[in-house]
C-alpha atoms as a PDB file:
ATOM      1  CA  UNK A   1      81.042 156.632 107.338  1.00  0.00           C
ATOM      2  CA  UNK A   2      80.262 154.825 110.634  1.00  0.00           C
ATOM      3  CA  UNK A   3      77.781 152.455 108.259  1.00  0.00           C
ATOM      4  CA  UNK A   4      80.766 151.549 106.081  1.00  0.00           C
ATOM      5  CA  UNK A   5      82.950 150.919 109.180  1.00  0.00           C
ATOM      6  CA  UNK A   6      80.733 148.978 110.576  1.00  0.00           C
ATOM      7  CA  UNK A   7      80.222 147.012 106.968  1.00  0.00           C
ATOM      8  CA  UNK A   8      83.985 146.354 106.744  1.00  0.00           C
ATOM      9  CA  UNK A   9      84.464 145.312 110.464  1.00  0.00           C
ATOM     10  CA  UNK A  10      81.626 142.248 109.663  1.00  0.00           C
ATOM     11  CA  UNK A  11      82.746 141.192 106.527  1.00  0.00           C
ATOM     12  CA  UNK A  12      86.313 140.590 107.916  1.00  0.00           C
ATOM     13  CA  UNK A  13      84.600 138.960 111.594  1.00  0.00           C
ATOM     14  CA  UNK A  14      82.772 136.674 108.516  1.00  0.00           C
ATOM     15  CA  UNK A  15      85.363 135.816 106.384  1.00  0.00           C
ATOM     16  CA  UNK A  16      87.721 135.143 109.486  1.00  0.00           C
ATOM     17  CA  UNK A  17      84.955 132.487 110.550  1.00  0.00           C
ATOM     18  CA  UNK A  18      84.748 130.597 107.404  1.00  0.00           C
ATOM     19  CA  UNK A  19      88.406 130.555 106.980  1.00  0.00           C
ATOM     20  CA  UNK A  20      88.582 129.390 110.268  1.00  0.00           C
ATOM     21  CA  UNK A  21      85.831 126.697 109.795  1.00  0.00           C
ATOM     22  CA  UNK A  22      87.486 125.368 106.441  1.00  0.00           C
ATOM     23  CA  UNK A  23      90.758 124.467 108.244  1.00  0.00           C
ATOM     24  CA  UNK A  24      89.841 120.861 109.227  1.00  0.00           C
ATOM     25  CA  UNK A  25      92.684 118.500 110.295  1.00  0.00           C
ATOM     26  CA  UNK A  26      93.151 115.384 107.975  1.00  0.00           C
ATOM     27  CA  UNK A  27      92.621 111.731 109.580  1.00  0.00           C
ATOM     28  CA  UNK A  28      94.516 109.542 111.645  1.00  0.00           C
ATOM     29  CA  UNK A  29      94.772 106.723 109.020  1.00  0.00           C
ATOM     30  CA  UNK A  30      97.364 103.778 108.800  1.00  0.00           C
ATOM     31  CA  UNK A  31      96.805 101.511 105.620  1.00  0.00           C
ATOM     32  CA  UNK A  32      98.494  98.438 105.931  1.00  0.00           C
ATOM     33  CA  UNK A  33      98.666  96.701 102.388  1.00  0.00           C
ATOM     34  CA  UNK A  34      99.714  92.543 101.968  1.00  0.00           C
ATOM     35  CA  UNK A  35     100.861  91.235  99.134  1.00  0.00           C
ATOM     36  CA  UNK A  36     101.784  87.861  98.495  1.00  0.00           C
ATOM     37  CA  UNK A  37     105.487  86.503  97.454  1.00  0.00           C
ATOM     38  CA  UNK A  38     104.425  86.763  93.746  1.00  0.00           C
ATOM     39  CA  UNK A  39     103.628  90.820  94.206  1.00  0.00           C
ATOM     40  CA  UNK A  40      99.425  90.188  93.424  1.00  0.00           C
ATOM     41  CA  UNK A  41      97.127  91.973  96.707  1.00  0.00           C
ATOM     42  CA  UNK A  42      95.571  89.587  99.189  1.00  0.00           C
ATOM     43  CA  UNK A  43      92.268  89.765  99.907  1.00  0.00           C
ATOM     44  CA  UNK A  44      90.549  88.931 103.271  1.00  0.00           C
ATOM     45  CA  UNK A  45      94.027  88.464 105.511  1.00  0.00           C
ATOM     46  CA  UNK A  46      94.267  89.272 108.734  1.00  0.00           C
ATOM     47  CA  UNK A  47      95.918  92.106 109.839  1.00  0.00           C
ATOM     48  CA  UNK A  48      96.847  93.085 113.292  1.00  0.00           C
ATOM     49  CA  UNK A  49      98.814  96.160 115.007  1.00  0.00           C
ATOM     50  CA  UNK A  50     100.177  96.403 118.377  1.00  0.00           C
ATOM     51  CA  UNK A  51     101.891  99.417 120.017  1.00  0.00           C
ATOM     52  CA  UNK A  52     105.356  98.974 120.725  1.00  0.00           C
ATOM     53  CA  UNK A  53     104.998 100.410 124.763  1.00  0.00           C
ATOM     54  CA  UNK A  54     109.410 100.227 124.432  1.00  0.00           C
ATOM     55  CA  UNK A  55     109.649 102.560 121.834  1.00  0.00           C
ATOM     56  CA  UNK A  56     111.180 106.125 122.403  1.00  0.00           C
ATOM     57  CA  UNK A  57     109.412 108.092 123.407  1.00  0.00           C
ATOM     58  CA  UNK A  58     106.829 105.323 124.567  1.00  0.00           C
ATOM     59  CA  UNK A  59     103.695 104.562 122.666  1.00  0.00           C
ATOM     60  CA  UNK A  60     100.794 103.864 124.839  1.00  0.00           C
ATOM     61  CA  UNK A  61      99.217 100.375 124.202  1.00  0.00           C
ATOM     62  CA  UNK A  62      96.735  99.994 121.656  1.00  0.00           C
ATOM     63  CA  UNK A  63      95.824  96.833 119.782  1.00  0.00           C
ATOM     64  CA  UNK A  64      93.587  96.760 116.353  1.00  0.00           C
ATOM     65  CA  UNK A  65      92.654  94.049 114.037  1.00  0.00           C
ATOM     66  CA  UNK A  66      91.094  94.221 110.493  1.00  0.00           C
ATOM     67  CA  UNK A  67      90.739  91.833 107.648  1.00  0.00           C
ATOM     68  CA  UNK A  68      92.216  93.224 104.585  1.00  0.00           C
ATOM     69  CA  UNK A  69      89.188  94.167 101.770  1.00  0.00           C
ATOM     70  CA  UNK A  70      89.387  92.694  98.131  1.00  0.00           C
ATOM     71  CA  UNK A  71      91.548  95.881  97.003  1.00  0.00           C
ATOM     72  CA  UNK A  72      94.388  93.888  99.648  1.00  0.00           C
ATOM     73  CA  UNK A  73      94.606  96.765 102.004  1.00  0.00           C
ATOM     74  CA  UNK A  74      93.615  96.842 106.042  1.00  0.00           C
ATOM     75  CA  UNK A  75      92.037 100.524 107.144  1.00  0.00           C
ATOM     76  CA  UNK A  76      92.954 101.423 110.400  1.00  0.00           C
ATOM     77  CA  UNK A  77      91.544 104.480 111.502  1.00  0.00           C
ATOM     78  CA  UNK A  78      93.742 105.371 114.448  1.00  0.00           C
ATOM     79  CA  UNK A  79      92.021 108.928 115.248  1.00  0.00           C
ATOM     80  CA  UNK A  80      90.489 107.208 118.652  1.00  0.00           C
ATOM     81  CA  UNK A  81      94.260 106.388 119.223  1.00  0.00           C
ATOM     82  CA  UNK A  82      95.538 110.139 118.708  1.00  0.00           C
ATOM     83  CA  UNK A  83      92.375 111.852 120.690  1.00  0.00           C
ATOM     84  CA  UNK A  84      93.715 109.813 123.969  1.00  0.00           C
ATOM     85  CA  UNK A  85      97.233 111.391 123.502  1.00  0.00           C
ATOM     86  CA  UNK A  86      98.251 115.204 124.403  1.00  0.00           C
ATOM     87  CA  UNK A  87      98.632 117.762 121.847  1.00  0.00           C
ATOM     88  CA  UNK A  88     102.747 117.270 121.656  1.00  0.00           C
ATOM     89  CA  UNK A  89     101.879 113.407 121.420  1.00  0.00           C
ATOM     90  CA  UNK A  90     101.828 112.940 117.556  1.00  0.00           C
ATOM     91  CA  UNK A  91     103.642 109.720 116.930  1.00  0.00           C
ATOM     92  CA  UNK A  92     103.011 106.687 117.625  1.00  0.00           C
ATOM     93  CA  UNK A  93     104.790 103.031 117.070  1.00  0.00           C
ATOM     94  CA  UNK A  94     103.651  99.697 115.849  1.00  0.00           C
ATOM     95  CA  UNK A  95     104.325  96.339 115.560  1.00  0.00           C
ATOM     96  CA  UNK A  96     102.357  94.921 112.448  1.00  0.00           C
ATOM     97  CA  UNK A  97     101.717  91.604 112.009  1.00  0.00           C
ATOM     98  CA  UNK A  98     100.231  90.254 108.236  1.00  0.00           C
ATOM     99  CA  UNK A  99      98.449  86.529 108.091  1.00  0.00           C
ATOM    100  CA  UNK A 100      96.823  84.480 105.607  1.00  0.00           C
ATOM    101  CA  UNK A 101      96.395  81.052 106.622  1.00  0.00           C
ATOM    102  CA  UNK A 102      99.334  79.544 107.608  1.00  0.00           C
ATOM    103  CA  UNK A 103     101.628  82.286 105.827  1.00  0.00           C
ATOM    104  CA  UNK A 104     102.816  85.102 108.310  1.00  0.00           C
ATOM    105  CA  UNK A 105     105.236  88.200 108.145  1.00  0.00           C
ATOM    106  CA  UNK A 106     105.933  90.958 110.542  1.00  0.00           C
ATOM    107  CA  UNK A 107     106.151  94.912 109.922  1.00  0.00           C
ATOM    108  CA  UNK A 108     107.081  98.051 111.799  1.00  0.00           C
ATOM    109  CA  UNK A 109     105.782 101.823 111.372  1.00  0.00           C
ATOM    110  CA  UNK A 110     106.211 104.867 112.646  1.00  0.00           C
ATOM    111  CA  UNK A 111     102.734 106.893 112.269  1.00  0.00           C
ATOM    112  CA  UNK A 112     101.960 110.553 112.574  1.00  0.00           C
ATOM    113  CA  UNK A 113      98.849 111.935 113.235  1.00  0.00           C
ATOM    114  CA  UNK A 114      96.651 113.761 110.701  1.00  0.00           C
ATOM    115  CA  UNK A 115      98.451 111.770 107.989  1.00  0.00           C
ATOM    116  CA  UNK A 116      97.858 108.338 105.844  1.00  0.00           C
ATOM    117  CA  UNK A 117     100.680 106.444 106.966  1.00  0.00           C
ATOM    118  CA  UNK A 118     101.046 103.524 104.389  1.00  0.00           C
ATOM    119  CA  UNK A 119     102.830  99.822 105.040  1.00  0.00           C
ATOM    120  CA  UNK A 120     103.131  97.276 102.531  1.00  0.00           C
ATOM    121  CA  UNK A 121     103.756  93.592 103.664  1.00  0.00           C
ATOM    122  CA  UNK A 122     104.807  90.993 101.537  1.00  0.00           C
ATOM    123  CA  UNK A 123     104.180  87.762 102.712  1.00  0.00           C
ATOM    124  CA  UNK A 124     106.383  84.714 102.386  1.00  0.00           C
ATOM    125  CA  UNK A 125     106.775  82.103  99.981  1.00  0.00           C
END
């Protein structure tokens, strides 16, 4: 009887650990895609987001900048962004700004953390 006791009591200590070890938190991932006026995805245009310090509450400042891939879409991965904030911190605000060469159009987004966050630009004509 103690044997089986003692049986049970690890099993549930094990299956409590890998439970426990499965439960990983998603990434911190803002995807910023540019399109041009006729819809198609730009390739290779620059993409840059700033923290808007007025928002409210206020976003500490952060500045990234990525060239879009061929697929048209900028990858920021903003988990360095999130680790730097306190556990209640889980938004953040951003200024986005979309260029390819002399063709420019702003964004804003709110992002959460843990989540893809997803803008679409469309630059003008």
């Amino acid at each position: 009887m103690n044997k089986m006791i003692r049986s049970i009591g690890f099993l549930s200590v094990m299956a409590v650990l890998v439970v426990l070890s499965s439960c990983k938190k998603d990434p911190s991932v803002l995807k910023v895609f540019v399109r041009s006026y006729n819809n198609t995805l730009v390739g290779n245009a620059k993409v840059v987001i700033i923290a808007d310090v007025t928002s409210d509450p206020p976003t500490p400042a952060y500045v990234d900048t990525v060239q879009t891939n061929s697929s048209g879409f900028a990858y920021f991965d903003l988990e360095d962004f999130y680790s730097k904030l306190g556990k209640k911190e889980t938004t953040g605000y951003f200024d986005v700004i979309a260029k390819d060469d002399t063709k420019q159009e702003n964004g804003y987004i709110r992002c959460r953390a843990h989540i893809t966050n997803v803008l679409t630009i469309t630059l003008p004509q």
